[in-house]
Protein backbone atom coordinates (compact mmCIF):
# COMPACT_ATOMS: atom_id res chain seq x y z
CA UNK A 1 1.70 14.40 39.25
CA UNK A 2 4.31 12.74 37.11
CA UNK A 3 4.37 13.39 33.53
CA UNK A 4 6.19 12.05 30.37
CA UNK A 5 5.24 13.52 26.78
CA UNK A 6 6.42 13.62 23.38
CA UNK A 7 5.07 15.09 20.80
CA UNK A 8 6.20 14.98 16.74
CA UNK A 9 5.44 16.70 13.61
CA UNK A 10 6.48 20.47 14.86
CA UNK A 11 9.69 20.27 12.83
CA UNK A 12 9.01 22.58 9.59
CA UNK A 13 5.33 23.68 10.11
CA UNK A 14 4.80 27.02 9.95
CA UNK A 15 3.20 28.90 12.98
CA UNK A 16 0.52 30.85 10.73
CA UNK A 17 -0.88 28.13 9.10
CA UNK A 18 -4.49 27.53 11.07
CA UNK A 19 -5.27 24.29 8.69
CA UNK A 20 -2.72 21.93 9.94
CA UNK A 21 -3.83 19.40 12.92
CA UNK A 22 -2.41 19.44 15.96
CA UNK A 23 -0.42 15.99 15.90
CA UNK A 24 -1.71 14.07 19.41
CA UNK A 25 0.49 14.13 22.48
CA UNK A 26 1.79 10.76 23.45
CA UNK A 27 2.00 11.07 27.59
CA UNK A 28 1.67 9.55 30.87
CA UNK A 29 -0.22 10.60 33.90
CA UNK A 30 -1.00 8.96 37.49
CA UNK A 31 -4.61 8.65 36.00
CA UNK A 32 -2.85 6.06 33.55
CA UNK A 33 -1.72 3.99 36.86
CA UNK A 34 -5.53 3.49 37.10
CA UNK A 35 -6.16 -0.73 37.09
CA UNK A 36 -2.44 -1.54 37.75
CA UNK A 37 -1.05 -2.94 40.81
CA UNK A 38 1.28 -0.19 42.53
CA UNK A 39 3.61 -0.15 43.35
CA UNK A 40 5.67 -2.43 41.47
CA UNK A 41 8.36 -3.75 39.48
CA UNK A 42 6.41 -5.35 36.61
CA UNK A 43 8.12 -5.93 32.89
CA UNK A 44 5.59 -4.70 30.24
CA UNK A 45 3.74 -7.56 28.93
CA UNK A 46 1.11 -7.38 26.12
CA UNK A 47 -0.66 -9.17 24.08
CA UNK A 48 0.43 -8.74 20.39
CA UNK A 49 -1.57 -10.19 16.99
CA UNK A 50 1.37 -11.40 15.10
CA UNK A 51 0.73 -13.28 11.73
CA UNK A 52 -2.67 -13.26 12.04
CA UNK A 53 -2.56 -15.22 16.27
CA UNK A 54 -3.04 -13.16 19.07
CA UNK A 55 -0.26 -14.23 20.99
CA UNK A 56 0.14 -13.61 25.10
CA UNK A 57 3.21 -12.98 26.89
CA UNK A 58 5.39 -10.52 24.25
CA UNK A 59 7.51 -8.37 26.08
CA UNK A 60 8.01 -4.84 25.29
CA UNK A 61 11.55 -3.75 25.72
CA UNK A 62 12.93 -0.18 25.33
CA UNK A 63 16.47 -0.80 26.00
CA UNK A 64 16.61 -3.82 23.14
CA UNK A 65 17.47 -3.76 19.82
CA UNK A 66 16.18 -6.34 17.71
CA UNK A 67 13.08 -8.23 17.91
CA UNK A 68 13.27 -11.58 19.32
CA UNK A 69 11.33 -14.68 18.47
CA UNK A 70 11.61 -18.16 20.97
CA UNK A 71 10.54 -21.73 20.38
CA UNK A 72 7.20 -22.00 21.03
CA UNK A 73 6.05 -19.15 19.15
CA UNK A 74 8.08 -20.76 16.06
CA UNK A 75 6.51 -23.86 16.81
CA UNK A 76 3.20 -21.92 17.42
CA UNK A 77 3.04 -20.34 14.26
CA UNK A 78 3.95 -23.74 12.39
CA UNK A 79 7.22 -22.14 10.96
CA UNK A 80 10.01 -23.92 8.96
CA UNK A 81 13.37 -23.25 9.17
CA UNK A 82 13.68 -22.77 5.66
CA UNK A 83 11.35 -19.69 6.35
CA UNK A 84 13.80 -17.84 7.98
CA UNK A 85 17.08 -15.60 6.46
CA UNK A 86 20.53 -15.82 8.19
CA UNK A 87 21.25 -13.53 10.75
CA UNK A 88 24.77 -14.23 11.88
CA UNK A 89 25.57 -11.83 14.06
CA UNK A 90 25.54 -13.73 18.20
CA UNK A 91 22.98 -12.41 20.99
CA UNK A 92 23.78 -11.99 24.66
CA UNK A 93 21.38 -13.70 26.52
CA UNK A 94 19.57 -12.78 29.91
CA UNK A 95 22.04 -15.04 31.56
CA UNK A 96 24.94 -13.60 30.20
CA UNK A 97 25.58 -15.96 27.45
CA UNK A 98 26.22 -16.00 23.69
CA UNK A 99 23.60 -17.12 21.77
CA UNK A 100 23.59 -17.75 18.43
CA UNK A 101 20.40 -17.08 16.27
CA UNK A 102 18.99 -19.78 13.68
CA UNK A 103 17.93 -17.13 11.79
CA UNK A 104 15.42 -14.35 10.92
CA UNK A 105 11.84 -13.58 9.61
CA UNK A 106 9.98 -10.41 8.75
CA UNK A 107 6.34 -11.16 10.27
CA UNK A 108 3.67 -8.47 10.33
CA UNK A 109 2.45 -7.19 14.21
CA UNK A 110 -1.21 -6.09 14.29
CA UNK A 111 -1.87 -3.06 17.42
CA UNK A 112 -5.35 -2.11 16.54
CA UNK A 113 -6.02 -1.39 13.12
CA UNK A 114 -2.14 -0.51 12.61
CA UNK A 115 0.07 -3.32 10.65
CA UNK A 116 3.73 -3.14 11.57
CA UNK A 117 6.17 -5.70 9.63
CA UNK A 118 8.93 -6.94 12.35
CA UNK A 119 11.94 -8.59 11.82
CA UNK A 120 12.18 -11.38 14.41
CA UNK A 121 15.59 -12.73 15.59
CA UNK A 122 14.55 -16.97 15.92
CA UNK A 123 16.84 -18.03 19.08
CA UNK A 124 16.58 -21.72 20.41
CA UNK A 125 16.89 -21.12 23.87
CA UNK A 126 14.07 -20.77 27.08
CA UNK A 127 12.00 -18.04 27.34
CA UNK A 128 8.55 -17.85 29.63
CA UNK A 129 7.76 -14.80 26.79
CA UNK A 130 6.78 -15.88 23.40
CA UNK A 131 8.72 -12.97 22.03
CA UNK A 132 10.27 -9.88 22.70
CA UNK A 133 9.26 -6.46 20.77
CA UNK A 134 11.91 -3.69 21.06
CA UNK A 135 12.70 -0.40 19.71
CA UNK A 136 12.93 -0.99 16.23
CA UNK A 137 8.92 -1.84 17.03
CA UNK A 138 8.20 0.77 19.25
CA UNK A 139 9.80 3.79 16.34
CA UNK A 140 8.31 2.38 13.73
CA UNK A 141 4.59 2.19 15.21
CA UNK A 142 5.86 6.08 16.44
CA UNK A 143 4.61 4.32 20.44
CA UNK A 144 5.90 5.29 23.43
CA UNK A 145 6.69 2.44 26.26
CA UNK A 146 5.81 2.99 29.93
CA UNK A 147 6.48 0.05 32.59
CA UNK A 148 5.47 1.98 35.49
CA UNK A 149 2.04 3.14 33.70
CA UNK A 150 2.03 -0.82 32.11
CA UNK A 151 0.99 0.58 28.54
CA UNK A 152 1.89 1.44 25.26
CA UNK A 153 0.84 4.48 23.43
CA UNK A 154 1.34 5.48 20.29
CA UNK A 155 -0.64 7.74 17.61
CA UNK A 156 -3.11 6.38 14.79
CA UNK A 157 -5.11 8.84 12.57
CA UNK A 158 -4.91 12.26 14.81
CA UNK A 159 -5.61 10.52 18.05
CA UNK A 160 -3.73 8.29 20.89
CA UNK A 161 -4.26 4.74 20.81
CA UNK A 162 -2.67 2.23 23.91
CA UNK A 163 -2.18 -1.23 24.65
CA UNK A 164 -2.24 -2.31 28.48
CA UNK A 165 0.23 -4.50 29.42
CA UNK A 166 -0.81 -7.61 31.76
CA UNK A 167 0.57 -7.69 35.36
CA UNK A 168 -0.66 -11.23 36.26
CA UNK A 169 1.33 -12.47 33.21
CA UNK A 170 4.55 -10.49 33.60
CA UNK A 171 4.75 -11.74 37.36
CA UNK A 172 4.02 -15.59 36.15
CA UNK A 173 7.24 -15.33 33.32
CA UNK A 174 9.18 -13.99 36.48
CA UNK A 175 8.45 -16.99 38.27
CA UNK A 176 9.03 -19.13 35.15
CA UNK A 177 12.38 -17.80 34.66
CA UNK A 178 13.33 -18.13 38.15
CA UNK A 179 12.56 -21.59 38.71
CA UNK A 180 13.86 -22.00 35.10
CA UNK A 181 17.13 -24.60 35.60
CA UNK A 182 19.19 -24.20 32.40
CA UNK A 183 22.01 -27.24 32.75
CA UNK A 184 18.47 -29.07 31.88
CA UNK A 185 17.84 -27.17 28.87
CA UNK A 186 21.37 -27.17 27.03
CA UNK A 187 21.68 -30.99 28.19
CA UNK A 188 18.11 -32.27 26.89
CA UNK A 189 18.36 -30.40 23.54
CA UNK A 190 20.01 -31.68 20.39
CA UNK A 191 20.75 -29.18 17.18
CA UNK A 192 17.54 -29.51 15.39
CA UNK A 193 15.31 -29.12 18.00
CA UNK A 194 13.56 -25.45 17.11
């Protein structure tokens, strides 16, 4: 049986002290794997409430950095771009290339009855996800990421809490992003098009 836990709050608590609660253990078991499709290669898809929409196809990446934001969840949530602040630092896309962001925006992310505010990174280039939540996400809400168990976990008020991701919906963005051809994209767009 494969298992992954992590558990905070240890640090500075004395041993004698009966009183304190034990904090909960974030882990993974194969009873987790229960419902998912195995075995597979799946990215961890969820569905996020983000400024008050409960929006499909976020991605939850570990190995990111920044929160990213694409067009039609900009669109989607009838933003301006005079609602974002610069962010000038350049992204490296999934293909390799440089992107440069139009910006950013601190949104709040709803997981259960936990608020999280996010700074999203607003790029104008394809995506089959709507966004992209990443570590800066993941440490704040104090979750823990699993693609092979397809969930989230993280702790809210002295017990575990855990978003499933969506396998269906992770394996139609793969096909999306396969049959994705991006001379189109770069040639059909003009500057102001977010």
């Amino acid at each position: 049986m494969s298992v992954a836990r992590l558990q905070a709050g240890d640090i500075g608590r004395d041993p004698r002290s009966h009183r304190q609660a034990v904090p909960p253990v974030l882990g993974f078991s194969d009873e987790d794997k229960a419902g998912t499709i195995q075995p597979h290669d799946d990215a961890l898809v969820v569905t996020l409430r983000i400024r008050g929409y409960d929006v499909k196809r976020v991605m939850v990446d570990q190995g990111s950095a920044v929160e990213i934001m694409y067009p039609d969840l900009f669109k989607g949530l009838n933003l301006r771009l005079d609602d974002l602040t610069p962010y000038c630092s350049p992204l490296v896309s999934f293909e390799g290339r440089m992107v440069t962001p139009k910006g950013q925006i601190r949104l709040p992310v709803q997981t259960g009855s936990e608020v999280v505010e996010v700074n999203f990174i607003v790029v104008d280039v394809y995506s089959p996800y709507m966004a992209i939540v990443a570590r800066p996400w993941l440490h704040t809400l104090g979750a823990v990421s699993f693609t092979l168990h397809q969930k989230v976990k993280y702790p809210f008020e002295g017990r575990v809490c855990e978003i499933r991701g969506d396998q269906s919906s992770a394996r139609q963005c793969l096909v999306a992003a396969i049959r994705h051809e991006p001379e189109i994209e770069s040639s059909a767009r003009t500057e102001g098009d977010l």
